[in-house]
Protein backbone atom coordinates (compact mmCIF):
# COMPACT_ATOMS: atom_id res chain seq x y z
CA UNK A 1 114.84 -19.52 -73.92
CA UNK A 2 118.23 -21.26 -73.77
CA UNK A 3 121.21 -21.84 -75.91
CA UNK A 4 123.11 -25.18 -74.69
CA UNK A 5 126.02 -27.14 -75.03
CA UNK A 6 128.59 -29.32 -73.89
CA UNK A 7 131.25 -26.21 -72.25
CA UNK A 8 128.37 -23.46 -71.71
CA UNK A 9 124.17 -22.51 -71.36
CA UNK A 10 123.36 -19.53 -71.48
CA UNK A 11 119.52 -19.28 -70.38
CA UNK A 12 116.97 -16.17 -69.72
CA UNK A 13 113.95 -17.15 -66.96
CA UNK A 14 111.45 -14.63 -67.94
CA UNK A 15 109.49 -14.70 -64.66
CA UNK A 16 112.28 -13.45 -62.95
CA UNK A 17 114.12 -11.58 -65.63
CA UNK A 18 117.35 -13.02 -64.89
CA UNK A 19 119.95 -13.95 -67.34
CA UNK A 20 122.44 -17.35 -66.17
CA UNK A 21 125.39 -17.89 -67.90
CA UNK A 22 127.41 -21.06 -66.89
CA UNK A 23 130.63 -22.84 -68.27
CA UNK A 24 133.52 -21.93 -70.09
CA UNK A 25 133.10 -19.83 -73.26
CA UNK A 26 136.49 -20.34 -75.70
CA UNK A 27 134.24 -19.41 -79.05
CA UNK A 28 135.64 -17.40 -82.03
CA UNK A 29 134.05 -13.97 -82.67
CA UNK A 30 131.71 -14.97 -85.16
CA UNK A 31 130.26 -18.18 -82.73
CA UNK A 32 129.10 -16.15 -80.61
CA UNK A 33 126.28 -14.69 -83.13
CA UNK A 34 123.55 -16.66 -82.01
CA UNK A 35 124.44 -15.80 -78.50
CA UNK A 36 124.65 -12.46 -78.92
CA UNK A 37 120.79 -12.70 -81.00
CA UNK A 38 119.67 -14.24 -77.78
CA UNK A 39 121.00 -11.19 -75.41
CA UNK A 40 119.83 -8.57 -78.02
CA UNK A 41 116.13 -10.22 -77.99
CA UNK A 42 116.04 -9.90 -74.26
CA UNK A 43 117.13 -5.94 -74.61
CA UNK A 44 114.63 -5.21 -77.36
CA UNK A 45 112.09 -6.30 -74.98
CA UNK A 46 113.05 -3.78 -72.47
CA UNK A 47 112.39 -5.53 -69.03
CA UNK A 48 111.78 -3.22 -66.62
CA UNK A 49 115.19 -4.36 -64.87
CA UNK A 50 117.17 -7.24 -65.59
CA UNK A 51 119.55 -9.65 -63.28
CA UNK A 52 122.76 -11.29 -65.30
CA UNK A 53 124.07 -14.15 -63.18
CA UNK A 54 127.43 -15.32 -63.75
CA UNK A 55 128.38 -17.16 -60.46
CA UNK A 56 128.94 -19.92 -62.25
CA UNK A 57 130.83 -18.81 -65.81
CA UNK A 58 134.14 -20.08 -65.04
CA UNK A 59 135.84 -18.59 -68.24
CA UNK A 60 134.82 -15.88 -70.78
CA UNK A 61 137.46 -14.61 -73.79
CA UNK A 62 138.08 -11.81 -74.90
CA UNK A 63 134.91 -12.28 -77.58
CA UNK A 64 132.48 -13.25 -75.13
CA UNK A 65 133.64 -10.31 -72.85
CA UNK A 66 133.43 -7.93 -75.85
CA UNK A 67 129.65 -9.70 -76.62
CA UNK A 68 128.52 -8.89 -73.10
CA UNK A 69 129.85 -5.19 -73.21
CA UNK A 70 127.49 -5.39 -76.76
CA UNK A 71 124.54 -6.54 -74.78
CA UNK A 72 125.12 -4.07 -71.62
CA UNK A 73 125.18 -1.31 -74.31
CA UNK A 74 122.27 -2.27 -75.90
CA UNK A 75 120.23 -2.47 -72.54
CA UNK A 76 121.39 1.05 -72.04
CA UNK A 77 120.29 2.15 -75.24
CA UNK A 78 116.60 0.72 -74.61
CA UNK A 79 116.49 2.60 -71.08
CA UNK A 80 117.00 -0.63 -69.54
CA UNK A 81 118.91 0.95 -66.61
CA UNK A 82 117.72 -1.07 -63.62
CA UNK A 83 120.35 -3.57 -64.46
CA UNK A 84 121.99 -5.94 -61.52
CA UNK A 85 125.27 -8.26 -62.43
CA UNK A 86 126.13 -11.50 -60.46
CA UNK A 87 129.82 -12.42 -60.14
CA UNK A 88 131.71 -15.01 -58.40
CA UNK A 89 134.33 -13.80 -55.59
CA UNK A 90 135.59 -18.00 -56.99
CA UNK A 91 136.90 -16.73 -60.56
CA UNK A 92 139.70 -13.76 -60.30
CA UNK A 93 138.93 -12.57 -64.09
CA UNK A 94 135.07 -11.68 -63.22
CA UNK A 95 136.13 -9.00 -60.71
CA UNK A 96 138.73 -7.58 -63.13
CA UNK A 97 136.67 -7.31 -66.08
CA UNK A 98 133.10 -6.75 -64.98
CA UNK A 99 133.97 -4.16 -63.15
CA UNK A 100 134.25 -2.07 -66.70
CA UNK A 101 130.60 -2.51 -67.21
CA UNK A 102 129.92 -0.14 -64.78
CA UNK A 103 132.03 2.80 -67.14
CA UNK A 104 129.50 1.27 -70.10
CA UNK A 105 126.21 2.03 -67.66
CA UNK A 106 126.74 3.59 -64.46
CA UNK A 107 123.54 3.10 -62.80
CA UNK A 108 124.21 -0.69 -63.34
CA UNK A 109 124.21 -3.01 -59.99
CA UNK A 110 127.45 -5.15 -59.50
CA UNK A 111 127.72 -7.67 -56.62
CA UNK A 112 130.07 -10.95 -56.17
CA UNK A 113 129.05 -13.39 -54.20
């Protein structure tokens, strides 16, 4: 499953259960709708754990941040709680705001890299 274009992909490998997101995401609220479909699918499947790699999502708004909160609350309300996020130590904003997905679910893995 992936959703391209020309600034982003966002992609899930199901063998691995990981998540990539890559680009820069400058979408209004309501474009990210089939992007936030895609995430929700993933959580109503309840993977036993899950891996969301961002090493190489340059940008996210304040939508896209917002959608991703969405999607980490929706893991956590299908007991998906074995949840690991992948930042890059290369983009300032990841370690500022993904750190807030730990208040959203605690038992949730961060590392940058």
């Amino acid at each position: 499953m992936e959703i391209k274009k020309n600034d982003y992909e966002i992609r899930f490998d199901n063998e691995i259960n990981t998540v990539f997101c890559s680009g820069t995401y400058r979408l209004t609220g309501s474009e990210y709708a089939p992007i936030s479909e895609f995430l929700t699918t993933i959580a109503d499947a309840k993977p036993d754990s899950l891996t969301v790699n961002l090493t190489t999502l340059k940008f996210l708004n304040s939508s896209g941040i917002n959608t991703l909160c969405k999607f980490i609350m929706c893991l956590r309300k299908n007991n998906v709680l074995q949840v690991k996020v992948i930042g890059s130590n290369e983009y300032a904003w990841q370690k500022k705001s993904l750190t807030n997905l730990k208040k959203l679910l605690p038992s949730l893995e961060l590392e940058f890299i």
